[in-house]
C-alpha atoms as a PDB file:
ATOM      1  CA  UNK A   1      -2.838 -11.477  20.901  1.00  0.00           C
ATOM      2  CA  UNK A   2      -5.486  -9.217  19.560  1.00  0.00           C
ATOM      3  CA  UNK A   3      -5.754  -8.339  15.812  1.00  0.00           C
ATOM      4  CA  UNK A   4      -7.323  -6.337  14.347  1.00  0.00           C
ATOM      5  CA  UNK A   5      -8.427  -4.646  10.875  1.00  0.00           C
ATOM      6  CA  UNK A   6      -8.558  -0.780  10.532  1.00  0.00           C
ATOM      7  CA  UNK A   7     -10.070   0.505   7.114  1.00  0.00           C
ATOM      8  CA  UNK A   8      -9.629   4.285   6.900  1.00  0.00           C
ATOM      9  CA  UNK A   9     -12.133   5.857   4.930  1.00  0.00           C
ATOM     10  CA  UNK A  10     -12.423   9.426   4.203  1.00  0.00           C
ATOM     11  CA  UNK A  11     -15.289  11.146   2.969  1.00  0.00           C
ATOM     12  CA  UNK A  12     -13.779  14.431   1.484  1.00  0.00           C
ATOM     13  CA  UNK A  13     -11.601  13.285  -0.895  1.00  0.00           C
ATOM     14  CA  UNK A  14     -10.307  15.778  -3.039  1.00  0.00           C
ATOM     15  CA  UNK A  15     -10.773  13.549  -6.322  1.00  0.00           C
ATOM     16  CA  UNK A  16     -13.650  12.027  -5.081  1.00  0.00           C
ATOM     17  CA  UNK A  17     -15.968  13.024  -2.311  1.00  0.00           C
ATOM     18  CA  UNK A  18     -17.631  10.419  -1.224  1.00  0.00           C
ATOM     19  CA  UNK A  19     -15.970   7.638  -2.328  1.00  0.00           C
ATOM     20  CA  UNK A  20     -15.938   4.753  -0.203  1.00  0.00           C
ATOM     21  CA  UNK A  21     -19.952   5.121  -0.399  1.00  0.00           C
ATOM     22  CA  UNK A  22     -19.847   4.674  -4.160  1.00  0.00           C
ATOM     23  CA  UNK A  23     -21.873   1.903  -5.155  1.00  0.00           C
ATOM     24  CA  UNK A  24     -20.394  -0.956  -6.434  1.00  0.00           C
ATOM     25  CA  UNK A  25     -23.032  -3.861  -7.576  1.00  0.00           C
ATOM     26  CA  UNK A  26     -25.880  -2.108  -5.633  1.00  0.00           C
ATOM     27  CA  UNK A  27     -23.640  -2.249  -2.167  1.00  0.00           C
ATOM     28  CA  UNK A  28     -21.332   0.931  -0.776  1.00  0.00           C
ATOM     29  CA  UNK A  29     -17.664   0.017  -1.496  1.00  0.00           C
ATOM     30  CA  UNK A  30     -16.707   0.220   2.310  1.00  0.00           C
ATOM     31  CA  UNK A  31     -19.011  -2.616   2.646  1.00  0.00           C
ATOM     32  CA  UNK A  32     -17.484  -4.810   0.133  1.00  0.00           C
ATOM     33  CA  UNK A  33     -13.825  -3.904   1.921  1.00  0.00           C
ATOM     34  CA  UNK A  34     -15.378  -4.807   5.417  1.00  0.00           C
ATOM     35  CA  UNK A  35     -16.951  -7.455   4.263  1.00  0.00           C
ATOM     36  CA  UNK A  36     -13.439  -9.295   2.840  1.00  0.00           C
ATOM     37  CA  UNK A  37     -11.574  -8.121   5.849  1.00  0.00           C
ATOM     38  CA  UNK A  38     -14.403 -10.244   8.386  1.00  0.00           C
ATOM     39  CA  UNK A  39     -13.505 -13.329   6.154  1.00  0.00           C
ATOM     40  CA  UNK A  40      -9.652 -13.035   7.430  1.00  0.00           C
ATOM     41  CA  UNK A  41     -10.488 -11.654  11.125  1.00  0.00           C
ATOM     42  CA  UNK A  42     -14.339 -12.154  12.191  1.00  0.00           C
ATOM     43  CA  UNK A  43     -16.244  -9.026  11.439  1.00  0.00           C
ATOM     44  CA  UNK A  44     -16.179  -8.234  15.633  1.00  0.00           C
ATOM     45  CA  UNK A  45     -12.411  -7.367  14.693  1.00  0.00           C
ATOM     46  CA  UNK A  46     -13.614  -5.195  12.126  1.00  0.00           C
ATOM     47  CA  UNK A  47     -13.058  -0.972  12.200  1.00  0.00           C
ATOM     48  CA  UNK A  48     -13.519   1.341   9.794  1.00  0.00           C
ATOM     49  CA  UNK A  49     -12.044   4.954  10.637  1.00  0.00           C
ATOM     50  CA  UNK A  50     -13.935   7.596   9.205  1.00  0.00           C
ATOM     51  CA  UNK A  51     -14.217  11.581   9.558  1.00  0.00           C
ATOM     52  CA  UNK A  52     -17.830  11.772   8.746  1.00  0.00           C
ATOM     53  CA  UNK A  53     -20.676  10.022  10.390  1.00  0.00           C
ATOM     54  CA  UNK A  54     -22.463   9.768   7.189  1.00  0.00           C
ATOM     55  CA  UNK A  55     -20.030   6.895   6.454  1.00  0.00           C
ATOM     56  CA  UNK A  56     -19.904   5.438   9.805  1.00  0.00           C
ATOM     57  CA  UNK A  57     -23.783   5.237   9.931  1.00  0.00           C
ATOM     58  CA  UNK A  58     -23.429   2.775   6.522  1.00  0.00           C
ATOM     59  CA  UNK A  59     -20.846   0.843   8.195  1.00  0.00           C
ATOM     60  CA  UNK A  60     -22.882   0.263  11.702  1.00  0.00           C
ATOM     61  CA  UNK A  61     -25.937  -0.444  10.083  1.00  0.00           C
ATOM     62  CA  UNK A  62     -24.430  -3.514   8.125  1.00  0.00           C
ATOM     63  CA  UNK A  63     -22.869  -4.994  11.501  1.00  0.00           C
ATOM     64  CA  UNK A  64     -19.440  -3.175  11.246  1.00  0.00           C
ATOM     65  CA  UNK A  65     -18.029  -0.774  14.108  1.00  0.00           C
ATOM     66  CA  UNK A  66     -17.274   3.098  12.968  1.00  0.00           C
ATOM     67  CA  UNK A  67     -13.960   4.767  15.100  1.00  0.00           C
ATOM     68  CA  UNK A  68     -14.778   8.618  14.948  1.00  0.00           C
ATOM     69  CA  UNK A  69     -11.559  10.603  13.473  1.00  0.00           C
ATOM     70  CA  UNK A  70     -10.919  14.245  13.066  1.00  0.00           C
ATOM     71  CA  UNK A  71     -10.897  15.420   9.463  1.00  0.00           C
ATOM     72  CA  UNK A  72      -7.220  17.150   9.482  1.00  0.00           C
ATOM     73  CA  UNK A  73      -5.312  13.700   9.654  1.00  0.00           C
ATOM     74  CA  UNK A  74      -2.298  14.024   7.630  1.00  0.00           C
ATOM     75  CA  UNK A  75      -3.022  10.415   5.968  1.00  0.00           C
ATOM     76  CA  UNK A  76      -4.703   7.381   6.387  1.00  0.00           C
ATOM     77  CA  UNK A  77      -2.111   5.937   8.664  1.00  0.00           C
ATOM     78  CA  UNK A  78      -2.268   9.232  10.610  1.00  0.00           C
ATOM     79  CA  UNK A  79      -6.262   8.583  11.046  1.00  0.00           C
ATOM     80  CA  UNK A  80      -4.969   4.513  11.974  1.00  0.00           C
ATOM     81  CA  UNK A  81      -2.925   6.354  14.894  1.00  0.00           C
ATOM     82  CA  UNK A  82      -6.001   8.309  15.740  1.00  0.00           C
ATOM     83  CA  UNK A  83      -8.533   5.346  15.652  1.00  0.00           C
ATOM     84  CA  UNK A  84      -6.090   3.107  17.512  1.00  0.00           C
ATOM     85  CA  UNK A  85      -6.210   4.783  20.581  1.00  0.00           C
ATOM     86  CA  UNK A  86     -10.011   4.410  20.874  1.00  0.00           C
ATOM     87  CA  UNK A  87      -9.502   0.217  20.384  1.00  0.00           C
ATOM     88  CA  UNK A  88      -7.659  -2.185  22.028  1.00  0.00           C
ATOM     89  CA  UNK A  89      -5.478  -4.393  20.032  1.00  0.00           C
ATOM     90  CA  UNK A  90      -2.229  -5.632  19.315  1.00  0.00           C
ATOM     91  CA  UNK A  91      -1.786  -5.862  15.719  1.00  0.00           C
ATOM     92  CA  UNK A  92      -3.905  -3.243  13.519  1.00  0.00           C
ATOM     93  CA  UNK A  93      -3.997  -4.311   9.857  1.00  0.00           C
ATOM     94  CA  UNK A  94      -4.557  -1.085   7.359  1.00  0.00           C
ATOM     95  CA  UNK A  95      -6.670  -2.613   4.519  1.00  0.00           C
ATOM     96  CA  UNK A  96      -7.516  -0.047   1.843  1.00  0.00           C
ATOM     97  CA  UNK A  97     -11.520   0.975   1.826  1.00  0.00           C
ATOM     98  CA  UNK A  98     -11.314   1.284  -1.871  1.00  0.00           C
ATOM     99  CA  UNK A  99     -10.242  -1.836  -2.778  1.00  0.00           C
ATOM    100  CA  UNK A 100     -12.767  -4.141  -2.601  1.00  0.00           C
ATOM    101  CA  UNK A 101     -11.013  -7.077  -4.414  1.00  0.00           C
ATOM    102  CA  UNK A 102      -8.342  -7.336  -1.649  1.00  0.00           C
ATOM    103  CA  UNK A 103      -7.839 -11.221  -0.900  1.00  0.00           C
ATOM    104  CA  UNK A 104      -8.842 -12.350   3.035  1.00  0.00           C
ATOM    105  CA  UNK A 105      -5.826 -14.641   2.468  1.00  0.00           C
ATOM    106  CA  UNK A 106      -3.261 -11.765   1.865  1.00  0.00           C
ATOM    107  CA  UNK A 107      -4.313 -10.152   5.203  1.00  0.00           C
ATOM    108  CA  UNK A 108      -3.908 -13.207   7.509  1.00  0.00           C
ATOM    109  CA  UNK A 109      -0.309 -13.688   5.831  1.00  0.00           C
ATOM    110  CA  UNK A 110       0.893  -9.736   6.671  1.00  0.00           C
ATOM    111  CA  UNK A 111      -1.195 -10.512  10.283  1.00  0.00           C
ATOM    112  CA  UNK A 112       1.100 -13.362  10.510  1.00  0.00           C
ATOM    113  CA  UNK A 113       4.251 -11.604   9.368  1.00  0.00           C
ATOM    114  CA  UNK A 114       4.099  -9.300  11.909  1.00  0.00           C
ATOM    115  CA  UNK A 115       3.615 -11.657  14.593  1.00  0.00           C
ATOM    116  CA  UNK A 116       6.707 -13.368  13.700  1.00  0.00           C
ATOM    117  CA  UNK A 117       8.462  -9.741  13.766  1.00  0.00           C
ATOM    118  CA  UNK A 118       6.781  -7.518  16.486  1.00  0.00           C
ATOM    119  CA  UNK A 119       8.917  -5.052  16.332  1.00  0.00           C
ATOM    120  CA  UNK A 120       9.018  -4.724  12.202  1.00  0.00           C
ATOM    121  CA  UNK A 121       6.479  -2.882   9.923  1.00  0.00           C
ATOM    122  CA  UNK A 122       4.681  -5.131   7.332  1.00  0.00           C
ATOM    123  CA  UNK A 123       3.949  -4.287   4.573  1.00  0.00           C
ATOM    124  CA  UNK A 124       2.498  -6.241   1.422  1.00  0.00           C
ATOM    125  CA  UNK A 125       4.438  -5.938  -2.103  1.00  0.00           C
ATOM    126  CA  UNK A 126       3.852  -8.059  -5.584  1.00  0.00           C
ATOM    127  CA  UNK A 127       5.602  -7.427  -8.506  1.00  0.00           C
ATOM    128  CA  UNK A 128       4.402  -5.027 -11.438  1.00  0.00           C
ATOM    129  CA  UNK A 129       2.510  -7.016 -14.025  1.00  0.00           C
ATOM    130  CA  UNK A 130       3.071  -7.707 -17.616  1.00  0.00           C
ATOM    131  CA  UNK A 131      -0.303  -4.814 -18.543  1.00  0.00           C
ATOM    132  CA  UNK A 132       1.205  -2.567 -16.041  1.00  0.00           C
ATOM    133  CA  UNK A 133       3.911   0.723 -16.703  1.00  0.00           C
ATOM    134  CA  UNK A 134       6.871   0.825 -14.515  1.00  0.00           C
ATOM    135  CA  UNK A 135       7.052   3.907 -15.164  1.00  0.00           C
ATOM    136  CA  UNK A 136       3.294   5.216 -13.987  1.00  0.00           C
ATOM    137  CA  UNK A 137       3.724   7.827 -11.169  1.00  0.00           C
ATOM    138  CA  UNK A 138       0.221   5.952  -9.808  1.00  0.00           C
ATOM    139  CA  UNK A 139       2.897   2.625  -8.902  1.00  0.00           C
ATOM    140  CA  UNK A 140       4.984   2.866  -5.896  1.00  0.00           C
ATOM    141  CA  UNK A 141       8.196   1.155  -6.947  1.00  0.00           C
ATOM    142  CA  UNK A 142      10.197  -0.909  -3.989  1.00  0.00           C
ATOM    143  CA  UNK A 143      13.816  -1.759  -3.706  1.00  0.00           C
ATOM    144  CA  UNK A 144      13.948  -3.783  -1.269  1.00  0.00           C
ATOM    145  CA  UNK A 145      17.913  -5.549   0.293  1.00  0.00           C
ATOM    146  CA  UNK A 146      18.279  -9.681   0.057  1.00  0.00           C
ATOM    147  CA  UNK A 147      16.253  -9.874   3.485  1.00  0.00           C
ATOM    148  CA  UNK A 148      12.936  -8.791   1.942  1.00  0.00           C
ATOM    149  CA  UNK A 149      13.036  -5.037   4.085  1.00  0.00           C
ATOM    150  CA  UNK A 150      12.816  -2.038   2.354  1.00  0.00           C
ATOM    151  CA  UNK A 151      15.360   0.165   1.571  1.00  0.00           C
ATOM    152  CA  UNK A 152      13.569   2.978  -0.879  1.00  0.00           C
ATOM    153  CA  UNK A 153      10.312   2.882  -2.322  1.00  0.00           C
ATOM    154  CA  UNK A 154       9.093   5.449  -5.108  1.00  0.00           C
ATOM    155  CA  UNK A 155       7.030   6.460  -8.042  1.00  0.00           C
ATOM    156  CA  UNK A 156       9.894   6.645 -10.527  1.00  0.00           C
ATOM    157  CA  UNK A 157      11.050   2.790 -11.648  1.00  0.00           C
ATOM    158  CA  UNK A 158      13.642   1.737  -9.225  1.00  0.00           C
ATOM    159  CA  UNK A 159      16.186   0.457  -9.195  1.00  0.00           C
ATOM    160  CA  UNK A 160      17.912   1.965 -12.263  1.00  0.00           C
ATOM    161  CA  UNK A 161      20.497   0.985 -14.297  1.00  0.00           C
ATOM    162  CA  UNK A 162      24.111   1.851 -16.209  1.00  0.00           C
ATOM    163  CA  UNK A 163      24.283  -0.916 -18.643  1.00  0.00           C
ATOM    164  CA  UNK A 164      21.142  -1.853 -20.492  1.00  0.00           C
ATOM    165  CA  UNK A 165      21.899  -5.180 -19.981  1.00  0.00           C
ATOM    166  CA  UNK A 166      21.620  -5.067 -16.168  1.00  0.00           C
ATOM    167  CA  UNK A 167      18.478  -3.518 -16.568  1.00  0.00           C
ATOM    168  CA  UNK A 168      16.029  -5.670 -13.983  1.00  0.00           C
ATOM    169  CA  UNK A 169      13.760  -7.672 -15.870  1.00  0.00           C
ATOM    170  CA  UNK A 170      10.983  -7.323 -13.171  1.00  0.00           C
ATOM    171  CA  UNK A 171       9.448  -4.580 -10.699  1.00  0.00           C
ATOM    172  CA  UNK A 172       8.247  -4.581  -7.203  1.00  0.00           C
ATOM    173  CA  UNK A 173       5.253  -2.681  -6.323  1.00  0.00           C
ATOM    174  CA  UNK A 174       3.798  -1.748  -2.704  1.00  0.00           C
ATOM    175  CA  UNK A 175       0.459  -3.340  -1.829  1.00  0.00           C
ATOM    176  CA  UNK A 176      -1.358  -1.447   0.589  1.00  0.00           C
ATOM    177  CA  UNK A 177      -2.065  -3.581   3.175  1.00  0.00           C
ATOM    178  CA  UNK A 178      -0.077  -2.667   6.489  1.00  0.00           C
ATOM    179  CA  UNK A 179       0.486  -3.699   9.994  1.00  0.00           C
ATOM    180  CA  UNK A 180       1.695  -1.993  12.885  1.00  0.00           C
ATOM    181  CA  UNK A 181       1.739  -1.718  16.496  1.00  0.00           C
ATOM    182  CA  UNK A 182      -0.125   1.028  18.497  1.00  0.00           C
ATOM    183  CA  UNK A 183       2.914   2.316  19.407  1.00  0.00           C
ATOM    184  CA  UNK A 184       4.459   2.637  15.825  1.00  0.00           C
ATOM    185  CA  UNK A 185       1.374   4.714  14.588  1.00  0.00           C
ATOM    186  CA  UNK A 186       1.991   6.882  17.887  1.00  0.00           C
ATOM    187  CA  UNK A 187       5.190   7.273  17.135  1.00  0.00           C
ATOM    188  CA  UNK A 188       4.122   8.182  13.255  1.00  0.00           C
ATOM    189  CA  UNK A 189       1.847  10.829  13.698  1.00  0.00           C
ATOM    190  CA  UNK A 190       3.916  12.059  16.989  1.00  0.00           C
ATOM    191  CA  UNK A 191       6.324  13.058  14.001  1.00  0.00           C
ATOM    192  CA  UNK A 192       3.806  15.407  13.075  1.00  0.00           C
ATOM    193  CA  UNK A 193       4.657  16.475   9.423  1.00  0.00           C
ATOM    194  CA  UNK A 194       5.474  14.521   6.583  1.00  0.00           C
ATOM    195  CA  UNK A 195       9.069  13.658   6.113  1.00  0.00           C
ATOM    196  CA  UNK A 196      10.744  15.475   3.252  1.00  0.00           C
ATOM    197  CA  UNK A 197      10.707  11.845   1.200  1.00  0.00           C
ATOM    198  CA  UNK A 198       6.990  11.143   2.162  1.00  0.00           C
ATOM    199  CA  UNK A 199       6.125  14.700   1.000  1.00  0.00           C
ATOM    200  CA  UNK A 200       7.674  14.060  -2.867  1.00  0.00           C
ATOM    201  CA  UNK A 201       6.990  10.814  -3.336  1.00  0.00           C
ATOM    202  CA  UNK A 202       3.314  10.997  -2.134  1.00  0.00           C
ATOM    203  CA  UNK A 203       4.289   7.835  -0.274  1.00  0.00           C
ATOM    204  CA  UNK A 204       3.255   7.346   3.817  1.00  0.00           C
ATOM    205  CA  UNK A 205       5.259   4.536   4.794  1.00  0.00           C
ATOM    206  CA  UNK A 206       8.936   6.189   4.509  1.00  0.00           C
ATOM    207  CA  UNK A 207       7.838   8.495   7.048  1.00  0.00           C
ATOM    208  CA  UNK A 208       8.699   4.883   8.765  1.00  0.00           C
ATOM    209  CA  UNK A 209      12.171   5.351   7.306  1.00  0.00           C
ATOM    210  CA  UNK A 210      12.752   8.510   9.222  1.00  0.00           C
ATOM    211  CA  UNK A 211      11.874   6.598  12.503  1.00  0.00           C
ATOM    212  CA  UNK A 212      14.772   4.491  11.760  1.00  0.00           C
ATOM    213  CA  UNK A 213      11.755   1.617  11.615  1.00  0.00           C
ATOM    214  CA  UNK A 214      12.709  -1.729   9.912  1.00  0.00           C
ATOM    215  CA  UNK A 215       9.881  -2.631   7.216  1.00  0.00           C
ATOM    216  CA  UNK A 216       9.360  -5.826   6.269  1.00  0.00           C
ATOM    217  CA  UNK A 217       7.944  -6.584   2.697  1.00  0.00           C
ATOM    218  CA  UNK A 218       5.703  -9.432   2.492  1.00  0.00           C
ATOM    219  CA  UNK A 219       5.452 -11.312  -0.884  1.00  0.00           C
ATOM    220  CA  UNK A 220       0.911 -11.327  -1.267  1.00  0.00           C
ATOM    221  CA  UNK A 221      -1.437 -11.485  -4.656  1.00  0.00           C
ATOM    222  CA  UNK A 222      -0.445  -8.749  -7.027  1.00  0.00           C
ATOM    223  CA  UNK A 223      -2.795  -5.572  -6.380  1.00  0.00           C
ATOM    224  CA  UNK A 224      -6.200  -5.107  -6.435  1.00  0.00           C
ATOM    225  CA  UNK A 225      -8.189  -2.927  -8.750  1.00  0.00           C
ATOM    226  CA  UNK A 226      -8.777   0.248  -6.952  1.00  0.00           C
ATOM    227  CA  UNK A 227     -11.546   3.074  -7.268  1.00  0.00           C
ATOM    228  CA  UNK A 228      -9.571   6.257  -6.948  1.00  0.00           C
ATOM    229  CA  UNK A 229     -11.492   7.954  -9.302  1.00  0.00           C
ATOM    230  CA  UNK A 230     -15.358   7.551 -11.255  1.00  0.00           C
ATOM    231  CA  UNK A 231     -13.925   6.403 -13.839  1.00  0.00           C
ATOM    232  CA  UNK A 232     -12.664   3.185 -12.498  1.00  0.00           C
ATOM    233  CA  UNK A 233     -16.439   2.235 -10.913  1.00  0.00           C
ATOM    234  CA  UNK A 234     -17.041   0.704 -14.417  1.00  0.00           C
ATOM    235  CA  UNK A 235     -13.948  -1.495 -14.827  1.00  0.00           C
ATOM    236  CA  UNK A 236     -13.917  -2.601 -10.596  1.00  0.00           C
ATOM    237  CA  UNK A 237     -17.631  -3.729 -11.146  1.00  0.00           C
ATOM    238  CA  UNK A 238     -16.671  -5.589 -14.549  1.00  0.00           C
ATOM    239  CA  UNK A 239     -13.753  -7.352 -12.134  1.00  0.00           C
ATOM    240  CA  UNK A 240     -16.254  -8.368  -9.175  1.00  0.00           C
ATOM    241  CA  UNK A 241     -18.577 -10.102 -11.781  1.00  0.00           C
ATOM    242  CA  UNK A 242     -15.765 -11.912 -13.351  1.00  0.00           C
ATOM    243  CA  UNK A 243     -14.330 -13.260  -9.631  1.00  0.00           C
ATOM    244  CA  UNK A 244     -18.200 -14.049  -9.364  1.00  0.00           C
ATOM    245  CA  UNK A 245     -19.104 -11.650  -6.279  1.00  0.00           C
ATOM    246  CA  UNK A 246     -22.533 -11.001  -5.547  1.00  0.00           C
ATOM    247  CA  UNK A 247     -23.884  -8.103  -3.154  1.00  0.00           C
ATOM    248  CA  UNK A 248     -25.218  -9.967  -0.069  1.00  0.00           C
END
């Protein structure tokens, strides 16, 4: 069976146009994100779905192979369903394009999740660490039943409590690495809106929910630093020094 990585990577951004060609260490930050995902899957199984060819020139001149998307996609998963009709897989693995301190080892383990459960989303989740607010909108929160499959997952800290002293002593948080068959993302953007839920919450994957989908969360590395806005160039750099990357 054929997997592969998508990386969706818009260029018009409302908070930051041009993003995943930010340099980061001298090297465009979709670079950095393909490069990690050709350590888990060989860069031939490497895609990065883009609206604009400016990005998708970058990408093809490093090795990579650009999937041409139109620029109204409701979400990145929407442009995955888009891209995955133009490539032949089995498995297509959403990796983030702006987080370029994913681990290659997190990716195999959801790639091997979902081979064990076909007909499951996968989905990655840590839990919230000790520097990290609960309560920040900018977390997804999951709740997830005793078989590790979602039941809820939002930006307010779930799940609550009566009693302070059944307050949880930890949180879950979504990572954002995904994978899904071609026929889930058809059947995702064949919904064609965002579900009510997906809509307040800001969160894609419980338009899932609404399919009546089972999602399976997958234990990986806690988060990765992510560049959502200038602002976090500074601190992402600082991190890839520290883990000792180099540009190539």
């Amino acid at each position: 069976m054929r997997s592969v990585v998508m990386i969706p990577a818009r260029y018009g951004s409302s908070r930051y146009p041009g993003k995943p060609l930010v340099s980061l260490l001298g090297k465009p930050m979709i670079l950095w994100v393909a490069e990690l995902s050709a350590r888990a899957v060989g860069a031939e199984n490497v895609y990065v779905a883009t609206e604009d060819r400016r990005i998708a020139e970058v990408v093809e001149a490093a090795g990579f192979q650009a999937v041409m998307t139109t620029d109204d996609a409701l979400t990145g998963t929407d442009r995955l369903a888009q891209a995955a009709e133009q490539v032949d897989a089995d498995i297509y693995i959403n990796v983030q394009g702006d987080e370029p301190l994913a681990d290659p080892a997190d990716i195999l383990k959801v790639r091997d999740a979902k081979l064990a459960h076909m007909d499951a989303i996968i989905n990655g989740v840590s839990w919230v660490g000790d520097n990290e607010d609960p309560h920040s909108v900018n977390i997804p929160k999951v709740i997830t039943n005793e078989r590790d499959e979602l039941v809820y997952m939002s930006r307010v800290a779930l799940p609550g409590f009566k009693d302070a002293k059944c307050a949880p002593k930890r949180y879950k948080k979504q990572v954002c690495i995904y994978a899904f068959t071609r026929e889930e993302l058809a059947a995702f953007r064949a919904f064609g809106r965002k579900s009510e839920l997906e809509h307040a919450e800001d969160i894609e994957i419980l338009r899932f929910l609404e399919l009546g989908k089972t999602i399976c969360m997958v234990e990986t590395q806690p988060g990765s630093l992510a560049v959502d806005v200038p602002e976090d160039v500074a601190k992402v750099e600082a991190a890839l020094r520290q883990a000792g990357q180099v540009p190539a």
